[in-house]
Protein backbone atom coordinates (compact mmCIF):
# COMPACT_ATOMS: atom_id res chain seq x y z
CA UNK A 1 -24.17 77.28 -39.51
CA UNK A 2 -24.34 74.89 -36.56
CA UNK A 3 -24.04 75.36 -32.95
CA UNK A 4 -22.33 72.89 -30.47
CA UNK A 5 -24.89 71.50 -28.49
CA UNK A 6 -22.49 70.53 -25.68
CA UNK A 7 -18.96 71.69 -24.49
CA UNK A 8 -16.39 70.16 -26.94
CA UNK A 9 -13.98 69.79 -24.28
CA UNK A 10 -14.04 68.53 -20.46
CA UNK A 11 -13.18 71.29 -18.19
CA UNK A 12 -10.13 71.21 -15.71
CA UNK A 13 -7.36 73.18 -14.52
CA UNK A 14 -5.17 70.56 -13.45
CA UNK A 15 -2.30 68.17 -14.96
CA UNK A 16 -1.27 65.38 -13.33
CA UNK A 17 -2.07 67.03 -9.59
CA UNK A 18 -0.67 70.41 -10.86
CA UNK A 19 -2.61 74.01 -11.77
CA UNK A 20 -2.19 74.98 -15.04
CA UNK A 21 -3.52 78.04 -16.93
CA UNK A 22 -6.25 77.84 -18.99
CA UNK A 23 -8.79 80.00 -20.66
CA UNK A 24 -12.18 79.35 -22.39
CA UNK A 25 -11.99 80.63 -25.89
CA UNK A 26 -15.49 81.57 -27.83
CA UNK A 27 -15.84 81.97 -31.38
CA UNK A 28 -16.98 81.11 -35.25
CA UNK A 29 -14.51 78.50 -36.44
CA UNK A 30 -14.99 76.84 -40.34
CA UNK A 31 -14.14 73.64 -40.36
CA UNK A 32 -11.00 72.06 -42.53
CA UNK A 33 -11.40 68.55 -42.28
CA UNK A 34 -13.21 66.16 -40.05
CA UNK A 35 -11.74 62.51 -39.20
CA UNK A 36 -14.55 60.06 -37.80
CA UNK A 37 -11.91 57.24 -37.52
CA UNK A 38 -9.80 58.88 -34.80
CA UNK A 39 -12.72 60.88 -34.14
CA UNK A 40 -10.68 64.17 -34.83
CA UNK A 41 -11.62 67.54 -36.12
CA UNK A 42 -9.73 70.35 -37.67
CA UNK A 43 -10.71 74.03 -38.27
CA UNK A 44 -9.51 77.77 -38.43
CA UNK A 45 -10.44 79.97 -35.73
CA UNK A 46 -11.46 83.75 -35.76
CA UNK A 47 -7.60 84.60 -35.54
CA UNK A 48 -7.18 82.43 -38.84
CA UNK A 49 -5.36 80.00 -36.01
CA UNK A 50 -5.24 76.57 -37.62
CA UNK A 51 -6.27 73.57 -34.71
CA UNK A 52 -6.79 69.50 -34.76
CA UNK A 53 -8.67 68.66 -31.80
CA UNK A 54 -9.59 65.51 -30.38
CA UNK A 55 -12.48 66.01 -28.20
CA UNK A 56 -13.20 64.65 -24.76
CA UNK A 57 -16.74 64.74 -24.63
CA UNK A 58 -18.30 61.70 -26.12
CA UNK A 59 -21.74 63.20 -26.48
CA UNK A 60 -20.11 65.67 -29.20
CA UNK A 61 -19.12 62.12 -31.59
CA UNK A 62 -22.48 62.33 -33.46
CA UNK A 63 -22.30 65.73 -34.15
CA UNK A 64 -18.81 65.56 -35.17
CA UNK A 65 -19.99 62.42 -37.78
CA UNK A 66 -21.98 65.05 -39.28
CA UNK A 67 -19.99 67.96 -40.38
CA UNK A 68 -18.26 68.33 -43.67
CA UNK A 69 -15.59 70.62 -44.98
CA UNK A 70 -16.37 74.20 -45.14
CA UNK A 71 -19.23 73.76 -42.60
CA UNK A 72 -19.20 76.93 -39.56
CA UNK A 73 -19.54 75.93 -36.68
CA UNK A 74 -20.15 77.99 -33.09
CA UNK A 75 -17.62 76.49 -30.17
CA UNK A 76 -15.99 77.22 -27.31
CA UNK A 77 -13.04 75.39 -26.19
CA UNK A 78 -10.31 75.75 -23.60
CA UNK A 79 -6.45 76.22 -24.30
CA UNK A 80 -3.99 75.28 -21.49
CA UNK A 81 -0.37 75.47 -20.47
CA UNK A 82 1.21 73.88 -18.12
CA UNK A 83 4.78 74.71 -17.18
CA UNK A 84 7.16 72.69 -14.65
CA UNK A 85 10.25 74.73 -13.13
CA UNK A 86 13.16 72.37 -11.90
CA UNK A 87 16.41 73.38 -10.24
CA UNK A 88 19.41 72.93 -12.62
CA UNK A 89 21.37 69.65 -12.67
């Protein structure tokens, strides 16, 4: 079992100039596959929810280089939605 020694993702609650909603999720994930080429990783969260992330923190790259399949992993990442409402054309 490994634990992330820095946040996986950059914090902010804004896209492009607008609030969004986010929240800071906090769990066990295993780990599914692990791409160092586009520096991507995939795993299945606590809810057996199935993500591909690409992280923004480039302190995290090393310690994405060396996890392998099957590997669990402590993280805590943030999900966001942002939502635009426009008057009818």
């Amino acid at each position: 079992m490994f634990h992330l020694p820095v946040p996986l993702f950059s914090h902010g609650c804004r896209h492009r100039g607008r609030p969004i909603s986010a929240r800071v999720r906090r769990g066990r994930v295993v780990i599914t596959a692990v791409d160092p080429s586009r520096n991507t990783v995939s795993f299945v969260g606590p809810n057996n929810a199935v993500r591909t992330v690409l992280p923004k923190n480039e302190e995290v790259a090393p310690f994405l280089r060396k996890l392998t399949v099957g590997d669990q992993v402590d993280i805590a990442y943030e999900e966001a939605l942002a939502v635009s409402v426009e008057p009818m054309k």
